[in-house]
Every structure is written in C-alpha cells, then in structure tokens.
N, C-alpha and C. Protein backbone atom coordinates (compact mmCIF):
# COMPACT_ATOMS: atom_id res chain seq x y z
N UNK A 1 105.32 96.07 32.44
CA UNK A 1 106.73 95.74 32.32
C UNK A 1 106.98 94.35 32.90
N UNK A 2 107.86 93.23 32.24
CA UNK A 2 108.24 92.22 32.52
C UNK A 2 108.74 92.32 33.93
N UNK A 3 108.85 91.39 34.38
CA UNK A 3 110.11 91.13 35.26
C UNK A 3 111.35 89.88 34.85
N UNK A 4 110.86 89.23 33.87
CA UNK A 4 111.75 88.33 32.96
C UNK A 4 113.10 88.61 32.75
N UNK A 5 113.95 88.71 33.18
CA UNK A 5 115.31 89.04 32.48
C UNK A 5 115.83 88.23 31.88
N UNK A 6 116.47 88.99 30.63
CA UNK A 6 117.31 88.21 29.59
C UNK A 6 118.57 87.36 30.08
N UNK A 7 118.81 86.05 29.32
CA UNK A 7 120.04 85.65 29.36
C UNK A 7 121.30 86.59 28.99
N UNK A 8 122.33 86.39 29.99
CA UNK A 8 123.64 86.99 29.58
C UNK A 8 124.44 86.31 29.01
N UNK A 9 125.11 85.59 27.79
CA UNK A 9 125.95 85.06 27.80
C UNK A 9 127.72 85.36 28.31
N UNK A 10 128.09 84.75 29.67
CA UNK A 10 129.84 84.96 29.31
C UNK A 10 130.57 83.91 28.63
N UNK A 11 131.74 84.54 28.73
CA UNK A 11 132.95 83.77 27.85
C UNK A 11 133.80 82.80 29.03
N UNK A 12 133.92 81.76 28.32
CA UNK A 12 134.32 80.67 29.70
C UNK A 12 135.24 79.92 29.00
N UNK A 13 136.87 79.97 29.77
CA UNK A 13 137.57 78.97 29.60
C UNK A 13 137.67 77.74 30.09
N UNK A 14 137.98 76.55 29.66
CA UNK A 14 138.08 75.14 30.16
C UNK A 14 139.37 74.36 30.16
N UNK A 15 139.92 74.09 31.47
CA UNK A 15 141.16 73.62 31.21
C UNK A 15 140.85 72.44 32.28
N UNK A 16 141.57 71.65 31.25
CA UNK A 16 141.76 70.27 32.26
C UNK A 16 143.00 70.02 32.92
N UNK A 17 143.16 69.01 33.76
CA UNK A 17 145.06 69.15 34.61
C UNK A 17 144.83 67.87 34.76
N UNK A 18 146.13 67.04 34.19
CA UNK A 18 146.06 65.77 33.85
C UNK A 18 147.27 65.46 33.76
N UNK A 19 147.54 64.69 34.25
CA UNK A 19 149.01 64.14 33.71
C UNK A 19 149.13 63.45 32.52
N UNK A 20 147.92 62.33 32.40
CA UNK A 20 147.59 61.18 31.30
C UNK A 20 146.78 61.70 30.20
N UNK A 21 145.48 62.67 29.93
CA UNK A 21 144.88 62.90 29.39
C UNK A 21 144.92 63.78 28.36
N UNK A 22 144.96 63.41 27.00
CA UNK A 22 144.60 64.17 25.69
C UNK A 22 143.43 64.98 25.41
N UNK A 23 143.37 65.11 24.17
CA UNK A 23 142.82 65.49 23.06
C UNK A 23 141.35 64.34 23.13
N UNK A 24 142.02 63.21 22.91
CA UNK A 24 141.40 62.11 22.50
C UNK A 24 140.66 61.51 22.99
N UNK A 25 141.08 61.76 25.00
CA UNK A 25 140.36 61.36 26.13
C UNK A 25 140.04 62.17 27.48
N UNK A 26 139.62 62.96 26.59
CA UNK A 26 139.44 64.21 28.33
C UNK A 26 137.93 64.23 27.49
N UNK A 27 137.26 63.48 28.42
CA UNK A 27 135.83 63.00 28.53
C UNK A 27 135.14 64.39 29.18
N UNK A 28 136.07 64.66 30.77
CA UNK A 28 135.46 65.75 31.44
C UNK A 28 135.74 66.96 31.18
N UNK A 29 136.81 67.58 30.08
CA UNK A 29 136.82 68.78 29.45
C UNK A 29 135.97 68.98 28.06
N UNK A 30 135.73 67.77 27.32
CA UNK A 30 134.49 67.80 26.67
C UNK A 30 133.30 68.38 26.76
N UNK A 31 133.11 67.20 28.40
CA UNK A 31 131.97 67.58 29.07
C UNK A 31 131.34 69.15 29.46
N UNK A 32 132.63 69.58 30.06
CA UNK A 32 132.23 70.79 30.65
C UNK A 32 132.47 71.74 29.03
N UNK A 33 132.90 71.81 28.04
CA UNK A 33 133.09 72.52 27.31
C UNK A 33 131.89 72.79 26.48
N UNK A 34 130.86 71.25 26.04
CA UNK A 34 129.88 71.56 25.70
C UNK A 34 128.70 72.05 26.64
N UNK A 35 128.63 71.93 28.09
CA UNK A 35 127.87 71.81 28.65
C UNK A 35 127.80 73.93 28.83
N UNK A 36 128.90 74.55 28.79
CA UNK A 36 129.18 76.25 28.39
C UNK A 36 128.14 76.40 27.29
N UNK A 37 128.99 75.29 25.90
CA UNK A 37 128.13 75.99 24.70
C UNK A 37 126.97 75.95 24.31
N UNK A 38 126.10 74.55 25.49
CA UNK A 38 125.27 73.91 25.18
C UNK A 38 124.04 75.09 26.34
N UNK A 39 124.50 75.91 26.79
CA UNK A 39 124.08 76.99 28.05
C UNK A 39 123.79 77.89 27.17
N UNK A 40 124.35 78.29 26.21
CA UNK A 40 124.09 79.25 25.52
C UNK A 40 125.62 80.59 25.78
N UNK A 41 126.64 80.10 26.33
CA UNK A 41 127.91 80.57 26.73
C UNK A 41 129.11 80.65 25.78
N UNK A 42 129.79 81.66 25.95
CA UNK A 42 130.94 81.25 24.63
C UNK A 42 132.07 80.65 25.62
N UNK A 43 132.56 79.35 24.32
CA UNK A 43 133.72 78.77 24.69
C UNK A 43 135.14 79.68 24.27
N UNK A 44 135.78 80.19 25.29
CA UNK A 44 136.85 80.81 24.10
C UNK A 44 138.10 80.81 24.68
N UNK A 45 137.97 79.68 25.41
CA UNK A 45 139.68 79.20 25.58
C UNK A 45 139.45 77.51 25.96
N UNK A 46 140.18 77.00 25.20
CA UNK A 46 140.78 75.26 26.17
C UNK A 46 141.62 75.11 26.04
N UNK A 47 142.57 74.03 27.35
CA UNK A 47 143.56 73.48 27.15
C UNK A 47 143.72 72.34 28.26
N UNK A 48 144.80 71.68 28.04
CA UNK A 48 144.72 70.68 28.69
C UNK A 48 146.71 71.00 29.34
N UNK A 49 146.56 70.69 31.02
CA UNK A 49 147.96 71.07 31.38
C UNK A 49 148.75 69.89 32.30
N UNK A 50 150.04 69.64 32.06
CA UNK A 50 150.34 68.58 33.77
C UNK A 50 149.95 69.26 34.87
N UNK A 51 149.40 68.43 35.59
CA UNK A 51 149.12 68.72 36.98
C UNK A 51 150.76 69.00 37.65
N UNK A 52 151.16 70.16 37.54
CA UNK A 52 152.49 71.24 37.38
C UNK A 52 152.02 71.93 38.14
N UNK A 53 151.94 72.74 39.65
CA UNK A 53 151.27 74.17 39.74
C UNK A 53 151.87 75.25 38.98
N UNK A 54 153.39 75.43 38.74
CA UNK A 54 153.85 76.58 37.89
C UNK A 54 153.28 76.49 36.75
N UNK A 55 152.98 75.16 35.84
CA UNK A 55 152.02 75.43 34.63
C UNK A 55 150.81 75.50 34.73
N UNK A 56 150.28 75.17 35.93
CA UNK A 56 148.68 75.42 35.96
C UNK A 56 148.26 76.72 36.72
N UNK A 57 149.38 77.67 36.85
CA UNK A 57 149.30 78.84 37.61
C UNK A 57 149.46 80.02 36.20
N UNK A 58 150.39 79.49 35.57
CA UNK A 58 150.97 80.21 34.61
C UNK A 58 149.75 80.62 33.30
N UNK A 59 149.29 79.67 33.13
CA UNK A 59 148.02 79.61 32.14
C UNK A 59 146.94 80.17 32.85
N UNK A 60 146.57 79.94 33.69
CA UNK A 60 145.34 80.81 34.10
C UNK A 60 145.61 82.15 34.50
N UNK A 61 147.04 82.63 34.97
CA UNK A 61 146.94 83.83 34.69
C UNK A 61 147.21 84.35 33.64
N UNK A 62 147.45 83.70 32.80
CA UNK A 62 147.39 84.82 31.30
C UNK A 62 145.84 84.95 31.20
N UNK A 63 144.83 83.84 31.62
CA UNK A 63 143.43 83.62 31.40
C UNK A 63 142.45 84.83 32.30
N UNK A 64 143.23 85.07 33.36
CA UNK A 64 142.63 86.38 34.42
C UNK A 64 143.02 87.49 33.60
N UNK A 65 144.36 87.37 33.74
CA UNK A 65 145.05 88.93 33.13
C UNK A 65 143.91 89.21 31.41
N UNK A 66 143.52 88.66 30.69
CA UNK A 66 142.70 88.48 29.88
C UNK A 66 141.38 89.00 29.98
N UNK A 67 140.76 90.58 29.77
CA UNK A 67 139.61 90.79 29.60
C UNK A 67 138.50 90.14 29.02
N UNK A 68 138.81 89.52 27.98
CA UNK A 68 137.75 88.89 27.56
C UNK A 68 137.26 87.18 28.03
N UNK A 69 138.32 87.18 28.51
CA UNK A 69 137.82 85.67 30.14
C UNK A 69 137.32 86.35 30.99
N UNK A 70 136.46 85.73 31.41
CA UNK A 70 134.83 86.01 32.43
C UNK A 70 134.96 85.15 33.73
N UNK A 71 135.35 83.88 32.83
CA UNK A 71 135.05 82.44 33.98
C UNK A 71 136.00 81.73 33.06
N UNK A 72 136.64 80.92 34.30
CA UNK A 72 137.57 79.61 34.26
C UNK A 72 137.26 78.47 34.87
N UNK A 73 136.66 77.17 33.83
CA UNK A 73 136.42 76.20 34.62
C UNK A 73 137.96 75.02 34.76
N UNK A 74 138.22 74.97 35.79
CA UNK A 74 139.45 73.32 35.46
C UNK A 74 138.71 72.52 36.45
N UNK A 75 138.82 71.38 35.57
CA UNK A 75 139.00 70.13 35.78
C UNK A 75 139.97 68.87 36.34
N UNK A 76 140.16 68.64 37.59
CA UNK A 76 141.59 67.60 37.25
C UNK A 76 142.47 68.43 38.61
N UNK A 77 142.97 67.56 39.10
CA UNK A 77 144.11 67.93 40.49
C UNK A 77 143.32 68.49 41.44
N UNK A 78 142.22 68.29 42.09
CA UNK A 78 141.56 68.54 43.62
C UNK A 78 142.06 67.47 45.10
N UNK A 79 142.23 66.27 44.09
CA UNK A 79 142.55 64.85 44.99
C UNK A 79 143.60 65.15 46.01
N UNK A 80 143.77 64.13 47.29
CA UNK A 80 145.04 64.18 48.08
C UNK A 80 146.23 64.04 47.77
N UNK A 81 146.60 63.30 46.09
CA UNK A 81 147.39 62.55 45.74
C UNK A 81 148.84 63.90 45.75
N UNK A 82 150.07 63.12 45.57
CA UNK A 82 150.73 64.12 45.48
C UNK A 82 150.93 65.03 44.73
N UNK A 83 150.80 64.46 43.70
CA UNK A 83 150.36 65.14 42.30
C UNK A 83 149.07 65.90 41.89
N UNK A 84 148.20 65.49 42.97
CA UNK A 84 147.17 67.11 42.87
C UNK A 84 147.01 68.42 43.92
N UNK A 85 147.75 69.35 42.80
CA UNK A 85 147.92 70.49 43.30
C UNK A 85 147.33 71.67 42.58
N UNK A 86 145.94 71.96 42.49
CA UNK A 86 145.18 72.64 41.82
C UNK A 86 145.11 73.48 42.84
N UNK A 87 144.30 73.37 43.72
CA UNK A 87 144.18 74.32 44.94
C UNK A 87 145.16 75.11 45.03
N UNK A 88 146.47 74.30 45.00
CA UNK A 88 147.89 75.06 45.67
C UNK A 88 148.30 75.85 44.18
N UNK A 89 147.86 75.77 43.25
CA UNK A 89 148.41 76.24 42.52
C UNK A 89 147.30 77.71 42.04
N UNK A 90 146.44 77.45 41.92
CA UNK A 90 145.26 79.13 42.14
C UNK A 90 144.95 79.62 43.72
N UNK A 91 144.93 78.93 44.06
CA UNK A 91 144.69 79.89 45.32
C UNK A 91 145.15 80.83 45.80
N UNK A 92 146.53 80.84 45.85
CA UNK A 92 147.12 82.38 45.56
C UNK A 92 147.22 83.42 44.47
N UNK A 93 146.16 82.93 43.25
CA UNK A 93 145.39 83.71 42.52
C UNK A 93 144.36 84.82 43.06
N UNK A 94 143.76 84.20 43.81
CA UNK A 94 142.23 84.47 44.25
C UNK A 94 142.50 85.50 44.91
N UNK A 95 141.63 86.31 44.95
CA UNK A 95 141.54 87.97 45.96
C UNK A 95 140.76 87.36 46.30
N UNK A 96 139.48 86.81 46.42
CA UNK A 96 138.20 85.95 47.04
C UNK A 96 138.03 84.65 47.19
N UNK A 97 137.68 83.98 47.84
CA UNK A 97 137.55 82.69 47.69
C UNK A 97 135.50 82.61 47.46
N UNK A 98 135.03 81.60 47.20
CA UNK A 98 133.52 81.50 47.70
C UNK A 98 133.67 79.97 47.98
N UNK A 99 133.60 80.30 49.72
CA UNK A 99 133.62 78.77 50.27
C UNK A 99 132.67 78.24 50.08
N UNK A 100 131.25 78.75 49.70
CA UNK A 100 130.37 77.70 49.55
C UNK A 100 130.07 77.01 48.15
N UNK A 101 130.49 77.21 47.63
CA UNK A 101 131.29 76.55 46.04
C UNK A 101 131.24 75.10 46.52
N UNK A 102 132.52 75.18 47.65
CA UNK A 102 133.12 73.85 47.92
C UNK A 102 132.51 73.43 48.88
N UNK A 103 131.47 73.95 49.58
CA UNK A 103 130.77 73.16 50.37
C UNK A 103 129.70 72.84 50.46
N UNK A 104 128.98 73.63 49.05
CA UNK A 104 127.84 73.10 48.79
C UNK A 104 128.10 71.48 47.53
N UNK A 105 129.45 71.80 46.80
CA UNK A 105 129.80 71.11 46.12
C UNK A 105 129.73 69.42 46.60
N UNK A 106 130.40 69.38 47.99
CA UNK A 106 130.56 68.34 48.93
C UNK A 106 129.21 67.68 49.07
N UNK A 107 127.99 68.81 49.50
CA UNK A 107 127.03 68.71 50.06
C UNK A 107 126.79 67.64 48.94
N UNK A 108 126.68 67.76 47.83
CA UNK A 108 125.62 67.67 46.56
C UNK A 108 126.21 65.92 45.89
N UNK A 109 127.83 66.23 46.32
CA UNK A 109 128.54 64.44 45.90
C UNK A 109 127.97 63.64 47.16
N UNK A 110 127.78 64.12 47.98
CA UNK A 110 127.61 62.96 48.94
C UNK A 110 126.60 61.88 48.68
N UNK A 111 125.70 62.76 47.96
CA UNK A 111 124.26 62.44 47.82
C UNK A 111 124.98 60.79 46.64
N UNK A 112 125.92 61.01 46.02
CA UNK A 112 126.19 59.97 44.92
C UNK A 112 127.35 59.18 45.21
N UNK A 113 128.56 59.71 46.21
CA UNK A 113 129.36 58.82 45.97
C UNK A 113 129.96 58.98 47.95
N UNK A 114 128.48 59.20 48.83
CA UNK A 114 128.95 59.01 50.14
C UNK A 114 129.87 59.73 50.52
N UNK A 115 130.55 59.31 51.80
CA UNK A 115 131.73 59.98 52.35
C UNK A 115 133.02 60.38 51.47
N UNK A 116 133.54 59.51 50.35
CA UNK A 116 134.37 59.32 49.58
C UNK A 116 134.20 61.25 49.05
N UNK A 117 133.56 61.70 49.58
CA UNK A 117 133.09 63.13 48.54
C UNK A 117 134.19 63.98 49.64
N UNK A 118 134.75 63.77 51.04
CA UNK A 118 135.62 64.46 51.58
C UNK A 118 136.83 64.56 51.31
N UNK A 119 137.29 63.72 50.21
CA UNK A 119 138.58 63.58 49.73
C UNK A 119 138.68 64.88 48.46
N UNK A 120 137.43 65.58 48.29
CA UNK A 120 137.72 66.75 47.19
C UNK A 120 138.18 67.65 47.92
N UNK A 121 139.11 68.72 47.11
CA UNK A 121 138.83 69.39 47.67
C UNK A 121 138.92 70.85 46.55
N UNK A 122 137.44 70.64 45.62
CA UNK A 122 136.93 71.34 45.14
C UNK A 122 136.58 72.97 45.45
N UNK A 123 137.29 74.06 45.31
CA UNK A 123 136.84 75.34 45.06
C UNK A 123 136.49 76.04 44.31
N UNK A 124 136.32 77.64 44.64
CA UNK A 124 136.02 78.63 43.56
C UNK A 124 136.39 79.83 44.33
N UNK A 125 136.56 80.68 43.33
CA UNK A 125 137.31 82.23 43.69
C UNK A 125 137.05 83.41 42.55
N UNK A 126 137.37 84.11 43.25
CA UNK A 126 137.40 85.22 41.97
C UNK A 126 138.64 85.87 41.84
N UNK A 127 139.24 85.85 40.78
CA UNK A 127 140.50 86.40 40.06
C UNK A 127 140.84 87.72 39.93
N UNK A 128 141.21 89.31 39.83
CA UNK A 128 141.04 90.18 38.58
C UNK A 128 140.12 90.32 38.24
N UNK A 129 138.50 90.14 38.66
CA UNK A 129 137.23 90.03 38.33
C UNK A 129 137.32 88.60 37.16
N UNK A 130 137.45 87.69 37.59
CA UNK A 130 137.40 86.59 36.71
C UNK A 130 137.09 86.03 37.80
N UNK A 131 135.89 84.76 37.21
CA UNK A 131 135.44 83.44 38.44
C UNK A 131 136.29 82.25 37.77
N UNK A 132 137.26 81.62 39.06
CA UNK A 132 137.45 80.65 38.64
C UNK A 132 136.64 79.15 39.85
N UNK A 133 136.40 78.27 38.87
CA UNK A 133 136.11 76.64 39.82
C UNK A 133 136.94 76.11 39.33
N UNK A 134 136.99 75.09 40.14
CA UNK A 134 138.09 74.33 40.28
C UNK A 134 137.19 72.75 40.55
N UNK A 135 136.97 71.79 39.68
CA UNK A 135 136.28 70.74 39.72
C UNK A 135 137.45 69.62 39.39
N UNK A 136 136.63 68.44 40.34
CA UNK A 136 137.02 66.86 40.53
C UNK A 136 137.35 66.48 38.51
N UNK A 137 138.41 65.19 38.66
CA UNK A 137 138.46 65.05 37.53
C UNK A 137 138.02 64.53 36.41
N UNK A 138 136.32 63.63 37.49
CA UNK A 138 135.90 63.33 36.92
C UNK A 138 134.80 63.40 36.30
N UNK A 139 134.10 62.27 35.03
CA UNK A 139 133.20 63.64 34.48
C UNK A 139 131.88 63.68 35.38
N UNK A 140 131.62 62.92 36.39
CA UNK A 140 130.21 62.78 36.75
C UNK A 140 130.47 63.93 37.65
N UNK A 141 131.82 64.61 38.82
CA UNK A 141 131.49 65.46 39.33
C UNK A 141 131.68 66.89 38.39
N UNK A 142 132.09 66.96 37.43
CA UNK A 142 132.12 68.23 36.28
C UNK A 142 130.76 68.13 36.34
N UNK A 143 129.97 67.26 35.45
CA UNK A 143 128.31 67.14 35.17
C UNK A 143 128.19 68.03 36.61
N UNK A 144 127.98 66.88 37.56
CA UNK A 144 127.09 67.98 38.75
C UNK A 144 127.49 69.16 39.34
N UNK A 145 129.01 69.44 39.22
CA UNK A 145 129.06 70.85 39.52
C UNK A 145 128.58 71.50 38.43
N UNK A 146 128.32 71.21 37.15
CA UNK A 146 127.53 72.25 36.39
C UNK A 146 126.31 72.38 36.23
N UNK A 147 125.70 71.30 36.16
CA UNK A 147 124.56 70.99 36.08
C UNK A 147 123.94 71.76 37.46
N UNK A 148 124.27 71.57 38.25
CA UNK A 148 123.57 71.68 39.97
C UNK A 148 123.80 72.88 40.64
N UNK A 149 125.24 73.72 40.02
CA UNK A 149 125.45 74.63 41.14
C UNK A 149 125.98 76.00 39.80
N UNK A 150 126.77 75.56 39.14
CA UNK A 150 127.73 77.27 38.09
C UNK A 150 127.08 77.35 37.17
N UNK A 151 125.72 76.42 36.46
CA UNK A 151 125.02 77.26 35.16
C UNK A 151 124.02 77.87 35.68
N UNK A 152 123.27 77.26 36.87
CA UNK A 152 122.28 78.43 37.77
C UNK A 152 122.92 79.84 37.71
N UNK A 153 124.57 79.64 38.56
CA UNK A 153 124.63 81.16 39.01
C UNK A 153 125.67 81.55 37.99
N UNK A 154 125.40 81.57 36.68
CA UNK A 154 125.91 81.94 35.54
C UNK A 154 124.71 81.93 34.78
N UNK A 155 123.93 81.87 34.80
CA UNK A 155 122.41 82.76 34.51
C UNK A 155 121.97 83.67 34.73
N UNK A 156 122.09 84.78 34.63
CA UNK A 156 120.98 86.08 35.19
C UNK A 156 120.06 85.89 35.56
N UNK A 157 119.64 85.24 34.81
CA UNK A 157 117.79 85.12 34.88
C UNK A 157 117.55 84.40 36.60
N UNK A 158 119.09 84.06 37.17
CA UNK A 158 118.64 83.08 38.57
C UNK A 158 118.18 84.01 39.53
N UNK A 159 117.23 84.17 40.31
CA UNK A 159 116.80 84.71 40.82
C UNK A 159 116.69 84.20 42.44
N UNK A 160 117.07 84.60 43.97
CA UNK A 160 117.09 85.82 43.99
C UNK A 160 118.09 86.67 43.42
N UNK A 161 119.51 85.85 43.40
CA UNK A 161 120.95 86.71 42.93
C UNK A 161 121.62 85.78 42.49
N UNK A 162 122.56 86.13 41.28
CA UNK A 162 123.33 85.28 40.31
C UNK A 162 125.30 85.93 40.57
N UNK A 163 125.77 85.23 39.89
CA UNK A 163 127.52 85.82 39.87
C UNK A 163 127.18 86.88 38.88
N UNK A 164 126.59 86.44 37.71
CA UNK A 164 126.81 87.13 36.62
C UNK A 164 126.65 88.86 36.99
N UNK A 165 125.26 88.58 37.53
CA UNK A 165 125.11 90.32 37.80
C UNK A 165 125.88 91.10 38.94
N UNK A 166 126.81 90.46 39.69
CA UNK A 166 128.18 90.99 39.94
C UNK A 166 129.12 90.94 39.17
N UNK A 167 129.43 90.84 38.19
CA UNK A 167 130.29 91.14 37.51
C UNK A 167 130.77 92.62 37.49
N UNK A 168 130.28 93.27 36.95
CA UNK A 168 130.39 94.77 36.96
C UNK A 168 131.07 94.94 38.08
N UNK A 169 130.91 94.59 39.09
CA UNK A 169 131.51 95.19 40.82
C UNK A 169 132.77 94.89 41.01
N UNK A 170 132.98 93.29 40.66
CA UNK A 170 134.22 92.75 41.00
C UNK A 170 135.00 93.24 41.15
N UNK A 171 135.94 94.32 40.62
CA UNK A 171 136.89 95.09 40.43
C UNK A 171 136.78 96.08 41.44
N UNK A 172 135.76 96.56 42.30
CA UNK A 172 135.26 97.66 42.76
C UNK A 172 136.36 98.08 43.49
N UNK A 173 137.14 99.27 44.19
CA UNK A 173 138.07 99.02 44.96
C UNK A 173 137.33 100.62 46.40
C-alpha cells in the first residue's frame, strides 16, 4: 500500500479591495486567481470591492455563508493607511484566527523587502468552516504568500499536516 496521497482539489474565491483597481488592472487578483487554477483548484468566485469594510464584510459573508466556498483569498487593504481596513472588516468574521499565517507571512517578506514587511498586517482565519487570507496588495506579496505558505497547506499531499485535511472538523462543535 502507498503512502502517496491524492491531490484534493478546493474551491477558492478571490477578491481584491481596491479603491483604484479594475478588471483591466488587478495584476494581483489575476495573479492569485491563476495561481488556484494553475494548483489544480477551482476558481469559483471573483470580485473586486472598495476598500469599504461594510462592502468587504458583506461579500465575504455571502462567500462563508456559501457551502460550496472552501477558501477566500483577498488581496488589497492590510496597509496602515486609512483606507485599509481589511483586518477590521473580517476579523469579526473569524471564529479562529491562525496567527502564524501572519507571522510566518512577515517572516518570509522580510527576506525581500526588509523591515518595510512590519507595516502588513496580513492574516488568516477560519470562517463557518471556510479559510479565509487576507494578503498585501501587491502582486509580489500575493506570489509569496502563495507560492511559500497556502498552496503547501492547501495540498493534502503536505505532509506532516495540511488545512485541507481539517476541513471535515471545522465545524466540529
């Protein structure tokens, strides 16, 4: 008998939070959108929202409340600025937080853009049994939070332990 385990594919939404950014130029919802399909993951929600928390609260919970959303990636509003309020706007989503999301996240920018990497303030949580992250707006930290840290543990196959194969539990009460 193997010990190989199969890929799981989930279903992953992508929303970007932008004040300025389209259709035409959301480089880092691209990014992360192919980088799902390019995993072998289904894409099956995008959108792009103002960095609003009532609209960036409002959309992702229709996206939790939603069985067939798994995972929510956004993009866009982590910054100090006044206008980024991503954090403030899911975090009172979250029944969980996973601080090391954001602090391995930190760990991993430093390596590229120095101290300047304390000004994120990049998380992740779990919803309703839904994972959401919450990534910088731009595309090089989308790339490395996916690349480096959420397609590992959105793999099964990661071994010693992945998100995916908690799934089932999430809900547990």
């Amino acid at each position: 008998m193997s010990s190989q385990r199969q890929f799981i594919p989930v279903n992953v939404a992508v929303l970007t939070i932008s004040d300025t950014r389209t259709e035409a130029d959301d480089k880092s919802g691209v990014l992360l959108a192919n980088r799902v399909s390019d995993g072998g993951h289904k894409l099956c929600e995008r959108a792009i929202v103002k960095d609003d928390i009532y609209s960036i609260r409002a959309l992702v919970s229709g996206w939790i409340a939603d069985d067939s959303v798994q995972v929510v990636l956004t993009t866009g509003g982590t910054g100090l600025t006044g206008r980024d309020g991503t954090p403030e706007a899911l975090r009172p989503l979250l029944d969980k937080e996973i601080d090391g999301f954001g602090e391995m996240f930190r760990v991993l920018s430093y390596e590229d853009i120095g101290t300047s990497t304390l000004q994120s303030r990049a998380l992740a949580g779990v919803a309703n049994g839904t994972y959401i992250f919450c990534l910088p707006g731009s595309s090089g930290a989308c790339r490395d939070g996916w690349d480096k840290l959420i397609c590992k543990q959105l793999d099964y196959r990661t071994r010693p332990c992945n998100l995916v194969e908690l799934m089932p539990r999430l809900l547990e009460t």
